[in-house]
C-alpha atoms as a PDB file:
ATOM      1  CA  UNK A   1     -10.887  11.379  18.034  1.00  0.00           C
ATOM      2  CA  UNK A   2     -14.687  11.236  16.412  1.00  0.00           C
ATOM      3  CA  UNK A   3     -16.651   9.025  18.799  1.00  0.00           C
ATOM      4  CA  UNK A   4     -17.843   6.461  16.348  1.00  0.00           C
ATOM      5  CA  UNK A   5     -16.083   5.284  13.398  1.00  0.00           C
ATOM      6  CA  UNK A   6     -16.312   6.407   9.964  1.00  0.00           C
ATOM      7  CA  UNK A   7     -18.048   3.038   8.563  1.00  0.00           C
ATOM      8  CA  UNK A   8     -19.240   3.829   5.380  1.00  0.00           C
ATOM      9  CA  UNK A   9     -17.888   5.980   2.019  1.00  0.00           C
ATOM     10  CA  UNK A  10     -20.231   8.901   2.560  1.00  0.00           C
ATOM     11  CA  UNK A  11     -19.375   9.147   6.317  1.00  0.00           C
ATOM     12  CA  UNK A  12     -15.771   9.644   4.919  1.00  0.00           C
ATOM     13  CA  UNK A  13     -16.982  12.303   2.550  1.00  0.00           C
ATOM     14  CA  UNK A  14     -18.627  13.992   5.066  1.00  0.00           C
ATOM     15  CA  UNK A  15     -15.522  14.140   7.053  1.00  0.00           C
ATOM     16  CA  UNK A  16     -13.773  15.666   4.990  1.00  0.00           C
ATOM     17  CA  UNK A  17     -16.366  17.894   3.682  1.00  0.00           C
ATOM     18  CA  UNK A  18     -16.205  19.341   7.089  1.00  0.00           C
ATOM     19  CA  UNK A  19     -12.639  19.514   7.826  1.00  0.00           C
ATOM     20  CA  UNK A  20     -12.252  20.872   4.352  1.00  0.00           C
ATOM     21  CA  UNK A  21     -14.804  23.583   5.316  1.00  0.00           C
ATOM     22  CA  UNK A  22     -13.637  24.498   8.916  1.00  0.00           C
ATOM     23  CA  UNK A  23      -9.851  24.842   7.384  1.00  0.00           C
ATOM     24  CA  UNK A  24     -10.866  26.985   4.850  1.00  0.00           C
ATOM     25  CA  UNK A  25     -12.758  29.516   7.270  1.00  0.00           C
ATOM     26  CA  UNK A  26      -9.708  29.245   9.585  1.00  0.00           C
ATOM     27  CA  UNK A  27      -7.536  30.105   7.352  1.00  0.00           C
ATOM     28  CA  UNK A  28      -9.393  32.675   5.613  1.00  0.00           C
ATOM     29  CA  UNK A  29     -10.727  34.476   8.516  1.00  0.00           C
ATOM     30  CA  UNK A  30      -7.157  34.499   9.940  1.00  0.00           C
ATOM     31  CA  UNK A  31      -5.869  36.247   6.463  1.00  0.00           C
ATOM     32  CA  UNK A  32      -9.036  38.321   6.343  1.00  0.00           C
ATOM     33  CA  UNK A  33      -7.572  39.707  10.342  1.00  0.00           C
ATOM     34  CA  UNK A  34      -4.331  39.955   9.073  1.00  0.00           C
ATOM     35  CA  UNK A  35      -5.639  42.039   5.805  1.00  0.00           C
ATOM     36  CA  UNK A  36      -5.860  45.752   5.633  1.00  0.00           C
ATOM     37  CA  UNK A  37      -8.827  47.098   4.004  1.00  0.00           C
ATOM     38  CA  UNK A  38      -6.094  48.133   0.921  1.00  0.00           C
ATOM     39  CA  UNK A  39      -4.572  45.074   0.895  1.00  0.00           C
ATOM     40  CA  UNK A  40      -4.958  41.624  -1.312  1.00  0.00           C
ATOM     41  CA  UNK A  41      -8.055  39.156  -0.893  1.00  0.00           C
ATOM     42  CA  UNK A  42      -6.887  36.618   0.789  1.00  0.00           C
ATOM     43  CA  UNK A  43      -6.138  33.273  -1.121  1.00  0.00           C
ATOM     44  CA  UNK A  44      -7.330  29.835   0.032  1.00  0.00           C
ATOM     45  CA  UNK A  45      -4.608  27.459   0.936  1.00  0.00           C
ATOM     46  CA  UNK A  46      -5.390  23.836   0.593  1.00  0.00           C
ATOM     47  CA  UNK A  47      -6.886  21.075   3.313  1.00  0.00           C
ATOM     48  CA  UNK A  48      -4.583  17.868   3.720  1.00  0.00           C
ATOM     49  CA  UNK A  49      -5.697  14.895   4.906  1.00  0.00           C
ATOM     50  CA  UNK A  50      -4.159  12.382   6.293  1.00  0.00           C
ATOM     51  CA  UNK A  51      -5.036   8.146   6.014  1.00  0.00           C
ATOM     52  CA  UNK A  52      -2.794   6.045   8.031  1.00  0.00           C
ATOM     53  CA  UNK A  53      -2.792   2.070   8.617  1.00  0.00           C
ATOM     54  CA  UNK A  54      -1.295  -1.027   8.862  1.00  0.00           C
ATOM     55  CA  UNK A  55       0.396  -2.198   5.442  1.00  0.00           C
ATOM     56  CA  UNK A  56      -2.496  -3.991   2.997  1.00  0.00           C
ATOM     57  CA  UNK A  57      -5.212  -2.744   5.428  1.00  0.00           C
ATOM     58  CA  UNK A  58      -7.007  -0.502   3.011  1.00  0.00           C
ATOM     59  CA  UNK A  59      -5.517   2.817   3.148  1.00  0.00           C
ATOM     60  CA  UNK A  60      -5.135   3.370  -0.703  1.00  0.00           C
ATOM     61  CA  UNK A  61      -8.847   2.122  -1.088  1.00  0.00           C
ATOM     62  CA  UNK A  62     -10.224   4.267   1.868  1.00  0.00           C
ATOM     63  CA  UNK A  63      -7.974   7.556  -0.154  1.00  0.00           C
ATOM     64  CA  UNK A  64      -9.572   6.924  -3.612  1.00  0.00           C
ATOM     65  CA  UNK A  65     -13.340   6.997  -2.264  1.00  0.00           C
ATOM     66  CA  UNK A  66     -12.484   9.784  -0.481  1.00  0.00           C
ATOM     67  CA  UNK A  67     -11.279  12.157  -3.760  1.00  0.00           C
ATOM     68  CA  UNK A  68     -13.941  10.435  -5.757  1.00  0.00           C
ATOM     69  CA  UNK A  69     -16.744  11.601  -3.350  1.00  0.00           C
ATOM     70  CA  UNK A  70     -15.373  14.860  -3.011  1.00  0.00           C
ATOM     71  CA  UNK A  71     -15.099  15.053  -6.987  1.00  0.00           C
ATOM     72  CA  UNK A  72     -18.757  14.598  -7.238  1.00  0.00           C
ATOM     73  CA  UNK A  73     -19.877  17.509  -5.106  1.00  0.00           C
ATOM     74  CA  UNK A  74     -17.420  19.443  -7.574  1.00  0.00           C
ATOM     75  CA  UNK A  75     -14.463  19.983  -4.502  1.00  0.00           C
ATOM     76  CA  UNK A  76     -11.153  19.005  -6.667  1.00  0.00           C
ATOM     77  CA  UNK A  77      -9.099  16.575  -5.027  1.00  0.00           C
ATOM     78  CA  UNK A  78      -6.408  14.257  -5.489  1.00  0.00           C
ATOM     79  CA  UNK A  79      -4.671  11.532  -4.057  1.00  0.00           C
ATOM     80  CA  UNK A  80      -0.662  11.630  -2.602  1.00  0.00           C
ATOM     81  CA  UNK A  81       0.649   8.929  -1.405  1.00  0.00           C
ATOM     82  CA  UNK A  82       3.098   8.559   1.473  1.00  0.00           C
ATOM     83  CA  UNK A  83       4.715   5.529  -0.636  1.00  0.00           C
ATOM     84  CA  UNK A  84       6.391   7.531  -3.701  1.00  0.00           C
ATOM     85  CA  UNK A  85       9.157   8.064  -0.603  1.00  0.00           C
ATOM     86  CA  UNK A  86      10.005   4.857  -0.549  1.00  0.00           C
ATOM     87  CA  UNK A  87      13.879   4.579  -0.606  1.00  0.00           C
ATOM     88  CA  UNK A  88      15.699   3.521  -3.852  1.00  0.00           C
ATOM     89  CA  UNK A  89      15.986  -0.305  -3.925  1.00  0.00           C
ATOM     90  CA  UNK A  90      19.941   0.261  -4.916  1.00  0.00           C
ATOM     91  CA  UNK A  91      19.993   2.616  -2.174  1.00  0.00           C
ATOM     92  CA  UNK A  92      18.292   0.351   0.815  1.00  0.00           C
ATOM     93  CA  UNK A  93      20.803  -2.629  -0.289  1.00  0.00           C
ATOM     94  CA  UNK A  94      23.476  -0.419   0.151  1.00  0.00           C
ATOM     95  CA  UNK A  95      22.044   0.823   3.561  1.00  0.00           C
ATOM     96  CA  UNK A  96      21.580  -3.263   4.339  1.00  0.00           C
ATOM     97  CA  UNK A  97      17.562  -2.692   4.968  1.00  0.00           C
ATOM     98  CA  UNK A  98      16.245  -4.398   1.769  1.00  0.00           C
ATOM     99  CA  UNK A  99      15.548  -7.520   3.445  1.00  0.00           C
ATOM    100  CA  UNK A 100      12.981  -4.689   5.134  1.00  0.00           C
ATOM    101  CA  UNK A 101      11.942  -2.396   2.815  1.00  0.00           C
ATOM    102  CA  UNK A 102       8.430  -0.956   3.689  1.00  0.00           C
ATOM    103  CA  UNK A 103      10.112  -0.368   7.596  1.00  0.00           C
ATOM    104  CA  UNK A 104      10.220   3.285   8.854  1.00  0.00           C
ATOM    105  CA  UNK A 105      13.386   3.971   8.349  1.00  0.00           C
ATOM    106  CA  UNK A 106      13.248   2.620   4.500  1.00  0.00           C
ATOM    107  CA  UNK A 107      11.367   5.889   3.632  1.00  0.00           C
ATOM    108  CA  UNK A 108      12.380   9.586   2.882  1.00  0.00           C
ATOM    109  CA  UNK A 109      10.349  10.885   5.657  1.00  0.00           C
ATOM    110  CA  UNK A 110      12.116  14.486   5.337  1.00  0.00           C
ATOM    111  CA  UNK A 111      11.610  14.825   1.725  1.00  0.00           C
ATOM    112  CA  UNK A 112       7.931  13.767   2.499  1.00  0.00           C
ATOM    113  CA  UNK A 113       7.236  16.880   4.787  1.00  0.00           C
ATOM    114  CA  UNK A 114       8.698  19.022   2.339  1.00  0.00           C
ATOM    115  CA  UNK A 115       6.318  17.783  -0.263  1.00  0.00           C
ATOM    116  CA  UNK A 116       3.217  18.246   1.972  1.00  0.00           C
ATOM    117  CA  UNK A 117       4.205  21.755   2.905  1.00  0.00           C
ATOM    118  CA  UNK A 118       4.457  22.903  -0.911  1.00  0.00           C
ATOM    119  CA  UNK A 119       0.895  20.835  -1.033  1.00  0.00           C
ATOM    120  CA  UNK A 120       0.120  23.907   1.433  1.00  0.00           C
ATOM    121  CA  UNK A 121       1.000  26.374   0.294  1.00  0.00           C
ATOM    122  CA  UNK A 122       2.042  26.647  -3.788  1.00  0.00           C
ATOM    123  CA  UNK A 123      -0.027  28.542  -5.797  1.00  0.00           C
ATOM    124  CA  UNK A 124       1.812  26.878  -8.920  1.00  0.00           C
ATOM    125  CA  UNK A 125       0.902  22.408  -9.996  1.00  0.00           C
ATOM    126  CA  UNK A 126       3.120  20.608  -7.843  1.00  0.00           C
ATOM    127  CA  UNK A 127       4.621  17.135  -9.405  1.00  0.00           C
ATOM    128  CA  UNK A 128       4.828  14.208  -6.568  1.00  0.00           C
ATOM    129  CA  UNK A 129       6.478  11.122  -6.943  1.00  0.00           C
ATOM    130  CA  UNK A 130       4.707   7.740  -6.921  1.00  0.00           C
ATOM    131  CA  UNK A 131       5.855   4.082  -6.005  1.00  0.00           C
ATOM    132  CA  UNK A 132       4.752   1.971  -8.732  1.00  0.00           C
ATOM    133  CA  UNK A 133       3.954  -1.981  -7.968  1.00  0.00           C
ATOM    134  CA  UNK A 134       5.642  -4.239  -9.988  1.00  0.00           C
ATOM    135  CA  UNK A 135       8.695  -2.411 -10.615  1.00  0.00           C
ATOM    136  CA  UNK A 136       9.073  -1.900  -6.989  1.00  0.00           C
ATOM    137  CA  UNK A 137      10.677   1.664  -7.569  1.00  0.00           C
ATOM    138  CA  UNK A 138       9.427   5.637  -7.005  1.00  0.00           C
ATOM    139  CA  UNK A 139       8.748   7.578  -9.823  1.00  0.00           C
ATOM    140  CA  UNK A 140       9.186  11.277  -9.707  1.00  0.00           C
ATOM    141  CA  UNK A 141       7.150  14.108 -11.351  1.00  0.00           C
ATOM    142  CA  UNK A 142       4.064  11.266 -12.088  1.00  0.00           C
ATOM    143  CA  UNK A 143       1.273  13.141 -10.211  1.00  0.00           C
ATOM    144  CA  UNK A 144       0.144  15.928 -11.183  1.00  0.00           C
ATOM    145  CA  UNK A 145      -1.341  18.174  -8.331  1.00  0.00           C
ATOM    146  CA  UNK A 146      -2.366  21.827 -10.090  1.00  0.00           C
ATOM    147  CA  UNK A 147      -3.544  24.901  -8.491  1.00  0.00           C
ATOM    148  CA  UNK A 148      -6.715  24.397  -8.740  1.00  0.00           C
ATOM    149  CA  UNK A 149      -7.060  21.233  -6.480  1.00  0.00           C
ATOM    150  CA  UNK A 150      -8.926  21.743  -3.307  1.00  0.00           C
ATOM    151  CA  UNK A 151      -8.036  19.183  -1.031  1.00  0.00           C
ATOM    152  CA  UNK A 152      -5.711  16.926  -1.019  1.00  0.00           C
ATOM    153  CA  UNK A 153      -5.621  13.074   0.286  1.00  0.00           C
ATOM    154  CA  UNK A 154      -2.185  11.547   1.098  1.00  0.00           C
ATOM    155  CA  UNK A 155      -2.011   8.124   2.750  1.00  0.00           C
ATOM    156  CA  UNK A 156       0.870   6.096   4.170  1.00  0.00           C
ATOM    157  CA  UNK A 157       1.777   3.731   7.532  1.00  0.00           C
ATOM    158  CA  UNK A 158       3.543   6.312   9.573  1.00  0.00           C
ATOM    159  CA  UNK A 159       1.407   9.628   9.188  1.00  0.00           C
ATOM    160  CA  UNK A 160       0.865   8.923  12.852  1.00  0.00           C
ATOM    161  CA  UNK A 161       4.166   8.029  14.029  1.00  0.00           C
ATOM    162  CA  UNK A 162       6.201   9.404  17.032  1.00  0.00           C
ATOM    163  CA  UNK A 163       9.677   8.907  15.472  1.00  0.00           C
ATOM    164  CA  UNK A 164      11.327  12.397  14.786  1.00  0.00           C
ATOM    165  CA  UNK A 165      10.485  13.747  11.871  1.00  0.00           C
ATOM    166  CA  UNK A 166       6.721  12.225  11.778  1.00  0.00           C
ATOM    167  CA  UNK A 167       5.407  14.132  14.723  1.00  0.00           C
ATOM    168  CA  UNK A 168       6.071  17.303  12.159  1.00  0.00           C
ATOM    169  CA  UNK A 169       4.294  15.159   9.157  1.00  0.00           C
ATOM    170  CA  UNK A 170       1.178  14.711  11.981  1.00  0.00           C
ATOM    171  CA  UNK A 171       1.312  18.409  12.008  1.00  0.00           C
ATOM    172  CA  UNK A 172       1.190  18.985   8.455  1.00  0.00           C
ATOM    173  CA  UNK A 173      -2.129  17.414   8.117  1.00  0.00           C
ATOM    174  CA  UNK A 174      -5.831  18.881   8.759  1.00  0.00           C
ATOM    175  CA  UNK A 175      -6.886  15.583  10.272  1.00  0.00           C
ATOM    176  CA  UNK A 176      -5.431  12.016  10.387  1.00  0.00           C
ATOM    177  CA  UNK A 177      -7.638   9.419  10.136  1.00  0.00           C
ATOM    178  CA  UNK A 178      -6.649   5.730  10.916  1.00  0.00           C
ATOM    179  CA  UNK A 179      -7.756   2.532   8.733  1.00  0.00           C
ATOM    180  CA  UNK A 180      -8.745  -0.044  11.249  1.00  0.00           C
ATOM    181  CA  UNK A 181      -9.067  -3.507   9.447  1.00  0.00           C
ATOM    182  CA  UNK A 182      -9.819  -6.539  11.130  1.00  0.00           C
ATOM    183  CA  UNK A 183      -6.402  -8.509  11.129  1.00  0.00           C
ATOM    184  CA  UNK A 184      -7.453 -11.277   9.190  1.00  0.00           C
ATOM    185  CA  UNK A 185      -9.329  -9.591   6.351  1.00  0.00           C
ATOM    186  CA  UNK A 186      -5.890  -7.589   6.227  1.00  0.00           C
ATOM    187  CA  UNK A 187      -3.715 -10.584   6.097  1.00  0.00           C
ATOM    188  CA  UNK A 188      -5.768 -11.765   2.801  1.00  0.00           C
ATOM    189  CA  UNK A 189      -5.752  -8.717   1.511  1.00  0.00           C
ATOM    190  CA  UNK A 190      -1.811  -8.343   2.236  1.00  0.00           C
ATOM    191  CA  UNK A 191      -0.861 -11.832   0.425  1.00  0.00           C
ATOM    192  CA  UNK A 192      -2.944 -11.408  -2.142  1.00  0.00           C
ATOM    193  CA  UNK A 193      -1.740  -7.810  -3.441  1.00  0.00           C
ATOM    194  CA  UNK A 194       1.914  -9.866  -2.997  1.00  0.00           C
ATOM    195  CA  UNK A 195       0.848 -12.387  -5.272  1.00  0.00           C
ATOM    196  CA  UNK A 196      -0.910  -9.810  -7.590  1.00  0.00           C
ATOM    197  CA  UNK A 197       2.776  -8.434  -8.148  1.00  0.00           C
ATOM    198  CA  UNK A 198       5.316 -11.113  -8.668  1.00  0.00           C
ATOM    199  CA  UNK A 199       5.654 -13.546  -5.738  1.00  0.00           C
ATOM    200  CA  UNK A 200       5.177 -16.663  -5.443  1.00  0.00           C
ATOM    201  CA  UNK A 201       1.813 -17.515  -2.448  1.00  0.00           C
ATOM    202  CA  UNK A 202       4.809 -18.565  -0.495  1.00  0.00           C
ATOM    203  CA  UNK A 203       6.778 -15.915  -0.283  1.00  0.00           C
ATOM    204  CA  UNK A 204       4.217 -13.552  -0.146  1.00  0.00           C
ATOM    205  CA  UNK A 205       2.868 -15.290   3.131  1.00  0.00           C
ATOM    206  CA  UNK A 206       6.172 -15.332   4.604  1.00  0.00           C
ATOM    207  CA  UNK A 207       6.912 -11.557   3.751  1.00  0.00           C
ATOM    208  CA  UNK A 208       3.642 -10.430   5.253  1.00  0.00           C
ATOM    209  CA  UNK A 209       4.381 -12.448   8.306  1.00  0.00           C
ATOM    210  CA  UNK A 210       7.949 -10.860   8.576  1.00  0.00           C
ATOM    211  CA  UNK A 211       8.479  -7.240   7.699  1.00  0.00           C
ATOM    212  CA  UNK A 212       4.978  -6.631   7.374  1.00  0.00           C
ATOM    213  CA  UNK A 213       3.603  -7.512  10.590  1.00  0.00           C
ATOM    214  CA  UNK A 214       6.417  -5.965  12.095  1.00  0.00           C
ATOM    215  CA  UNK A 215       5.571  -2.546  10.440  1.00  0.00           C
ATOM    216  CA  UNK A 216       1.999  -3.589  11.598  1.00  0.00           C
ATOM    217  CA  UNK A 217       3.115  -3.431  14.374  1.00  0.00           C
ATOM    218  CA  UNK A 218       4.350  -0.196  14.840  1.00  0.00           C
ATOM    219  CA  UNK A 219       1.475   0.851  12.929  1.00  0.00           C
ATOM    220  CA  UNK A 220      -0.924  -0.002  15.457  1.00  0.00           C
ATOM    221  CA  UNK A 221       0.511   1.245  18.402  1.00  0.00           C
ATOM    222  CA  UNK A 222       0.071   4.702  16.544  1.00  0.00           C
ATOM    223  CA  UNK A 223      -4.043   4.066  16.304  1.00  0.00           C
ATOM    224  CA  UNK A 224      -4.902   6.546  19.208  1.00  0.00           C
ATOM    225  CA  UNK A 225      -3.336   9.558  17.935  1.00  0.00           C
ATOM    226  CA  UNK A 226      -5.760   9.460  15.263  1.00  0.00           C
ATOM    227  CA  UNK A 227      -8.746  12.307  14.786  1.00  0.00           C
ATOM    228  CA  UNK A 228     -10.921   9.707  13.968  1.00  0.00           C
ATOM    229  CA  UNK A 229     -10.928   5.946  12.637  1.00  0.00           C
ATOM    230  CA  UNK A 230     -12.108   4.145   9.853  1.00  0.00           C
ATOM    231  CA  UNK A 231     -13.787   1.127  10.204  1.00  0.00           C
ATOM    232  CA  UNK A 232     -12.430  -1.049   7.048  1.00  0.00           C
ATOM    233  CA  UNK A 233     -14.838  -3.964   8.028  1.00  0.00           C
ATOM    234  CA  UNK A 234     -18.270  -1.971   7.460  1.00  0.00           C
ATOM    235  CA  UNK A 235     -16.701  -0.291   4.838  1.00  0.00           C
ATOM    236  CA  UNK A 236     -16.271  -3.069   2.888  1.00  0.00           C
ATOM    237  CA  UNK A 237     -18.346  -6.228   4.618  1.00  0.00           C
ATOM    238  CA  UNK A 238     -18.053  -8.005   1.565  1.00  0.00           C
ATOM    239  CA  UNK A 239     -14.374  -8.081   0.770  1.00  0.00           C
END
C-alpha cells in the first residue's frame, strides 16, 4: 500500500498513469519473450483498476475523475461499475434479502469476474450492465466499452473482500485502491443521495443506519488490503 494517500485528482491520475504504464510493459515484454521472431506483434491487453469503499463514500466520484483525467492526456478510459450486478429486485424478494439489498450476498459476484476478465482480454466492444438510481434495477448492454479503450475503472464495496469469489475479483484488478471518507461527511453524503432518489429524509436516515452501515462495515474491515488509499476528505474539503 502507497505510503501516503492519494489526496488530490491529479495524484489519482498519476496513479494510474503509472500502473497503466508498468502493466502495459509487463504484459508486453512478457508476449514480446513468448514471441518468435516470425510470429505476431504482440497486442496490448487492458489495465483494470479497481475503487472500493464504504456505500455513499465517494467511490463513483473518485472513478469519474479518474477516466476524465486520463481522457485528457488522450489514454481512453471508461468507467464499470461493480453495481450493474446488483441482484434483480424480484429475485432478492424471492431470496428474502430485499430488506438488504446492497449486502454482499445481494450481488452477482460470479457474473462480475466474468465481466472483468472479458474487460482483459476481448479484442471486440464489450456491453456491461449498469444499475440505474431511481428505478432501482440493472440494465444490461448500457455501457459501451470498445476496443479501443485503454484502461478501464470499475468501482464497487467488495473489490476488496475475502468472501469466496472476491479474493479472485482482487486478482482481476491492476491495483485496488480504497476510498477513505471521514464517516460523517459519508453519512451526509449517504442520506442525501437517498433522498435524491425517492425516500422520504426519514427513511433514508434509517436505511443508511441499517443495511448501510452494516455493509460499511464489512467494507472497512477490507481497507488494508488496498494498494493504496484515497483520501475523500482532501479530495473534496469542501463537500
Amino acid at each position: 500500500m502507497t505510503a501516503t494517500p492519494l489526496g488530490s485528482v491529479d495524484d489519482l491520475v498519476a496513479r494510474a498513469l503509472a500502473v497503466h504504464a508498468r502493466a502495459q510493459e509487463a504484459r508486453l515484454g512478457s508476449s514480446r519473450h513468448r514471441a518468435s521472431s516470425s510470429g505476431p506483434a504482440p497486442t496490448p491487453v487492458r489495465t483494470l483498476i479497481g475503487v472500493a469503499g464504504e456505500p455513499g463514500g465517494g467511490k463513483s466520484t473518485a472513478a469519474a475523475a479518474v477516466v476524465e483525467g486520463l481522457s485528457r492526456v488522450g489514454v481512453r478510459a471508461v468507467v464499470v461499475p461493480m453495481d450493474g450486478f446488483h441482484l434483480a429486485g424480484a429475485t432478492l424478494a424471492r431470496l428474502g434479502r430485499l430488506d438488504r439489498k446492497g449486502a454482499i450476498d445481494t450481488f452477482d459476484a460470479e457474473g462480475y469476474l466474468a465481466l472483468l476478465h472479458r474487460l482483459r482480454t476481448s479484442r471486440s466492444t464489450v456491453w456491461a450492465p449498469e444499475y440505474v438510481r431511481g428505478v432501482e434495477e440493472s440494465i444490461g448492454g448500457a455501457i459501451e466499452v470498445d476496443a479501443r479503450v485503454e484502461v478501464v475503472v470499475s468501482e464497487g464495496n467488495y473489490l476488496l473482500a475475502e468472501l469466496a469469489p472476491w479474493p479472485d475479483v482482487r486478482s482481476a484488478f491492476d491495483e485496488v485502491w480504497f476510498v477513505d471518507t471521514p464517516a460523517a461527511l459519508r453519512r451526509r453524503w449517504l442520506v442525501a443521495r437517498h433522498v435524491r432518489f425517492g425516500m422520504t429524509p426519514e427513511a433514508a436516515e434509517a436505511w443508511a443506519a441499517g443495511p448501510d452501515e452494516v455493509a460499511a462495515r464489512l467494507v472497512r474491515s477490507t481497507r488494508g488490503r488496498a494498494d493504496a488509499v484515497v483520501d475523500a476528505g482532501s479530495l473534496w474539503p469542501d463537500a
